[in-house]
Protein backbone atom coordinates (compact mmCIF):
# COMPACT_ATOMS: atom_id res chain seq x y z
CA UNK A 1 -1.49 -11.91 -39.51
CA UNK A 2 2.11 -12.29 -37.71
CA UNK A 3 3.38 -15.48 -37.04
CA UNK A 4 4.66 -14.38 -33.85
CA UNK A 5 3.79 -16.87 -30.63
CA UNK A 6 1.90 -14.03 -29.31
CA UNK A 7 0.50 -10.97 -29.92
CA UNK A 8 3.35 -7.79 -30.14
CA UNK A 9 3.04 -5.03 -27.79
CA UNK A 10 3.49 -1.26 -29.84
CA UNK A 11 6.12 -0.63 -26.82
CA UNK A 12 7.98 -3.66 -26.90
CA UNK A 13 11.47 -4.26 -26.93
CA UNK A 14 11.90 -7.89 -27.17
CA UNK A 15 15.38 -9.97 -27.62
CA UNK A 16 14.76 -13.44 -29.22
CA UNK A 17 17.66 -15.56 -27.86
CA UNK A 18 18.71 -18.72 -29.81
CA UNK A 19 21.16 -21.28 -29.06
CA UNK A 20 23.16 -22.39 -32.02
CA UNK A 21 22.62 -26.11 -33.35
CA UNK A 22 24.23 -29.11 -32.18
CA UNK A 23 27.88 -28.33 -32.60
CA UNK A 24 30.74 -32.13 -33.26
CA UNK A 25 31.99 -30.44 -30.20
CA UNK A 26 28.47 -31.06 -28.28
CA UNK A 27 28.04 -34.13 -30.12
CA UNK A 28 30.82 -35.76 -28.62
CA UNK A 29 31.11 -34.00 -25.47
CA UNK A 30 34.15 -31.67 -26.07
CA UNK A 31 34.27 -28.33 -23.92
CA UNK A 32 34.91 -25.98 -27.06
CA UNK A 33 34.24 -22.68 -26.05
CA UNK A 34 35.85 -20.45 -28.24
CA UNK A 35 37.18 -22.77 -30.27
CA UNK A 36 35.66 -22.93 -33.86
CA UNK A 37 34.36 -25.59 -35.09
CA UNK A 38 31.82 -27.67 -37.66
CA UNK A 39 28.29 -28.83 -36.47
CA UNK A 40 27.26 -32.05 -36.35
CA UNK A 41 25.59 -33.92 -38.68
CA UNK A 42 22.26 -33.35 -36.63
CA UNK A 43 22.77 -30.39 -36.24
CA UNK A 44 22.90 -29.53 -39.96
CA UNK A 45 19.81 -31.13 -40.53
CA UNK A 46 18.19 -29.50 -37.78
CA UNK A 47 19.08 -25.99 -39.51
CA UNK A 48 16.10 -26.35 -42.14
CA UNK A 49 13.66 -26.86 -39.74
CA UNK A 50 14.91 -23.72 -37.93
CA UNK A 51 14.87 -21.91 -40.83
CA UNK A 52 11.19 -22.76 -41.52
CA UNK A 53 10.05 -22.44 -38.49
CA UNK A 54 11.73 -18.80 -37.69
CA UNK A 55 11.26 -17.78 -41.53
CA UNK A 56 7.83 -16.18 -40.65
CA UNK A 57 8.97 -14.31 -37.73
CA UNK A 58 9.22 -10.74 -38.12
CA UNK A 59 13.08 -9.77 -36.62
CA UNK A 60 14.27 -6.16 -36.93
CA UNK A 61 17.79 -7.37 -36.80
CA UNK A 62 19.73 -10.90 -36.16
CA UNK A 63 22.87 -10.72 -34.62
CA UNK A 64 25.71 -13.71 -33.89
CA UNK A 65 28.49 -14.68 -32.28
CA UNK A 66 31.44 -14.90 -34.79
CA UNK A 67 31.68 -18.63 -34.10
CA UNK A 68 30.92 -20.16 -37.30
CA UNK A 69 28.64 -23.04 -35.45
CA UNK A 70 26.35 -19.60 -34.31
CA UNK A 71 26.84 -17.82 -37.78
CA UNK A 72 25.74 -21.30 -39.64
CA UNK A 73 22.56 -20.91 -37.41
CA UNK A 74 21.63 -17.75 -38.04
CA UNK A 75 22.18 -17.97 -41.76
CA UNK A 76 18.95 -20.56 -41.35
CA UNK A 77 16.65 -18.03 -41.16
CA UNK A 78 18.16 -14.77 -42.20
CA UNK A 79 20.09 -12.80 -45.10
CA UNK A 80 21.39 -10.46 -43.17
CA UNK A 81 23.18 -11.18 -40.04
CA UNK A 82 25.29 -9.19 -37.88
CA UNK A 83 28.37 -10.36 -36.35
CA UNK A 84 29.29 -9.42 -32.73
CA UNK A 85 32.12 -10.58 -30.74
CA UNK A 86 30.51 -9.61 -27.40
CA UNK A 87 27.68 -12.35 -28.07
CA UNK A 88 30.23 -15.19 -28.60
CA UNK A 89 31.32 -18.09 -26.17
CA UNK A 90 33.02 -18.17 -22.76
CA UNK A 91 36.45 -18.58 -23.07
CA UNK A 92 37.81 -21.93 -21.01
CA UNK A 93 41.14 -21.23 -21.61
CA UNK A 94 43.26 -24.53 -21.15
CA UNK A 95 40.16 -26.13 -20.55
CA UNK A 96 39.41 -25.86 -24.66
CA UNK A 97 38.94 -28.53 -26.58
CA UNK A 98 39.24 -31.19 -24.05
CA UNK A 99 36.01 -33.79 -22.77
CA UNK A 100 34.09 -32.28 -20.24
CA UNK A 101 34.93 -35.95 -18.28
CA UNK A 102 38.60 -35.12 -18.42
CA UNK A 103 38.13 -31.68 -16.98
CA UNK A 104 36.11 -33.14 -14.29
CA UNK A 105 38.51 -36.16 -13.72
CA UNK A 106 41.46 -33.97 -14.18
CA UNK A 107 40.33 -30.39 -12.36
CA UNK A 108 37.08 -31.46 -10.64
CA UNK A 109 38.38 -29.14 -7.48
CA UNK A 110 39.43 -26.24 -9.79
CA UNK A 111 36.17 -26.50 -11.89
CA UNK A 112 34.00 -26.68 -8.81
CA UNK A 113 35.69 -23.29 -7.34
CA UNK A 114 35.46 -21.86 -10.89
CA UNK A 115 31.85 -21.90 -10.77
CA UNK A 116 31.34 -21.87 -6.80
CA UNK A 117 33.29 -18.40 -6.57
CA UNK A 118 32.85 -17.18 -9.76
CA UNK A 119 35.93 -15.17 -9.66
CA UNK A 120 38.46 -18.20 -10.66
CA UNK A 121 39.38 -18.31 -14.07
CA UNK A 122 38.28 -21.12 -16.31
CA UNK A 123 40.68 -23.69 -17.10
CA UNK A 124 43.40 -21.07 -15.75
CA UNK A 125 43.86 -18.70 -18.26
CA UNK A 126 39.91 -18.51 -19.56
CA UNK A 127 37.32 -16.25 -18.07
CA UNK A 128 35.91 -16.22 -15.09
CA UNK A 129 32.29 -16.70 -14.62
CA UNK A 130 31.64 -13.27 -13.03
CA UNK A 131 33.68 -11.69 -16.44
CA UNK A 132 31.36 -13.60 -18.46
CA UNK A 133 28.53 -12.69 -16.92
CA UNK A 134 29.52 -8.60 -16.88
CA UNK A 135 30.35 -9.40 -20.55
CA UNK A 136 27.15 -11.05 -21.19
CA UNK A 137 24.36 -8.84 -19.24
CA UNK A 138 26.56 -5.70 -20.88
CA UNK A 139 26.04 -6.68 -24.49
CA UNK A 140 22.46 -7.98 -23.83
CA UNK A 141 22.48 -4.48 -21.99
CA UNK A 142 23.66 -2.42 -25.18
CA UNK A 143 21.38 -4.01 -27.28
CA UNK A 144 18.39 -3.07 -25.73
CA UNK A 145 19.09 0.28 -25.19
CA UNK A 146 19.94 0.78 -29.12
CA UNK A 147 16.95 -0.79 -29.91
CA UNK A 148 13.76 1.33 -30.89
CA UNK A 149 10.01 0.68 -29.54
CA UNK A 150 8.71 -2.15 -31.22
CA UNK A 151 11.93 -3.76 -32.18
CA UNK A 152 12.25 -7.62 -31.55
CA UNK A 153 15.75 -8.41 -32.30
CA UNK A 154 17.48 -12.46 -32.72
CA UNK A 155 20.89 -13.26 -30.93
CA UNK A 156 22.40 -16.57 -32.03
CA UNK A 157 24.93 -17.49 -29.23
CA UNK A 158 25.63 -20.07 -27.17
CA UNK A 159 24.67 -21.99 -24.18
CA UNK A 160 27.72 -20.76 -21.59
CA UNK A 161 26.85 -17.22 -22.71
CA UNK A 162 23.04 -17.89 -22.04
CA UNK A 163 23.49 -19.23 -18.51
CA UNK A 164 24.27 -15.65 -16.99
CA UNK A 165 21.44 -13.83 -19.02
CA UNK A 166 19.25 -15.82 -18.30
CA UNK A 167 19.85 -16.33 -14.37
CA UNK A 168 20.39 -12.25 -14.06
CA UNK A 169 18.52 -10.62 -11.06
């Protein structure tokens, strides 16, 4: 008996999307983006129940962003992970690394535009939403068409990458 959450459909293509665990970054409220960095203590101890939970699942692949706080996630629950670039975070560009407060303090006009238009580029040199979101809906686009019938696949990403996948039309 599969420990799936339901039962799996011989035609299925399914795409399991995880968020990595709690990142310092997140912890403490730090935009980080692309920016590597360790998770928080939390977050480490929230990667062995992961790992049990996911460790009956049955995934044809597992795929993560290069960012180690992704990678460190995925490693919870599988040997064999595969590392893709196109899965990892939106970059923020001078907007890394700094409090999500001070951006809002700081560039509260330029953030709002940044999302409102979509076309203005994070923190002025990062991405721009509708990049990410091309970026995003093309690698969750890839993946599914290499995938065979019956596949169901992880992706260990992150939460800025998410947003646009998830909200497609």
């Amino acid at each position: 008996m599969s420990a799936q959450p339901y039962p799996r459909n011989p035609s299925r293509k399914e795409i399991v999307f995880i968020r990595h665990a709690e990142s310092q970054a997140n912890k403490e409220g730090f935009w980080n983006g692309r920016t590597d960095g360790a998770l928080s203590e939390e977050g480490e101890a929230s990667l062995d129940p992961l790992g049990k939970r996911l460790a009956s699942w049955e995934f044809d692949a597992v795929i993560s962003s290069p960012l180690s706080r992704a990678r460190r996630t995925a490693a919870a629950f599988a040997d064999d992970v595969e590392i893709d670039e196109a899965f990892t975070e939106v970059d923020l560009g001078r907007w890394e690394g700094m409090l999500f407060t001070e951006v809002q303090e700081r560039h509260g006009e330029q953030l709002t535009e940044a999302i409102r238009t979509k076309t203005s580029p994070m923190g002025d040199t990062g991405e721009t939403l509708e990049q990410l979101a091309a970026r995003a809906t093309g690698a969750v686009d890839q993946l599914f068409d290499r995938m065979g019938d019956n596949e169901t696949v992880a992706v260990v990403t992150h939460g800025g990458f998410l947003q646009p996948v998830l909200n497609r039309h």
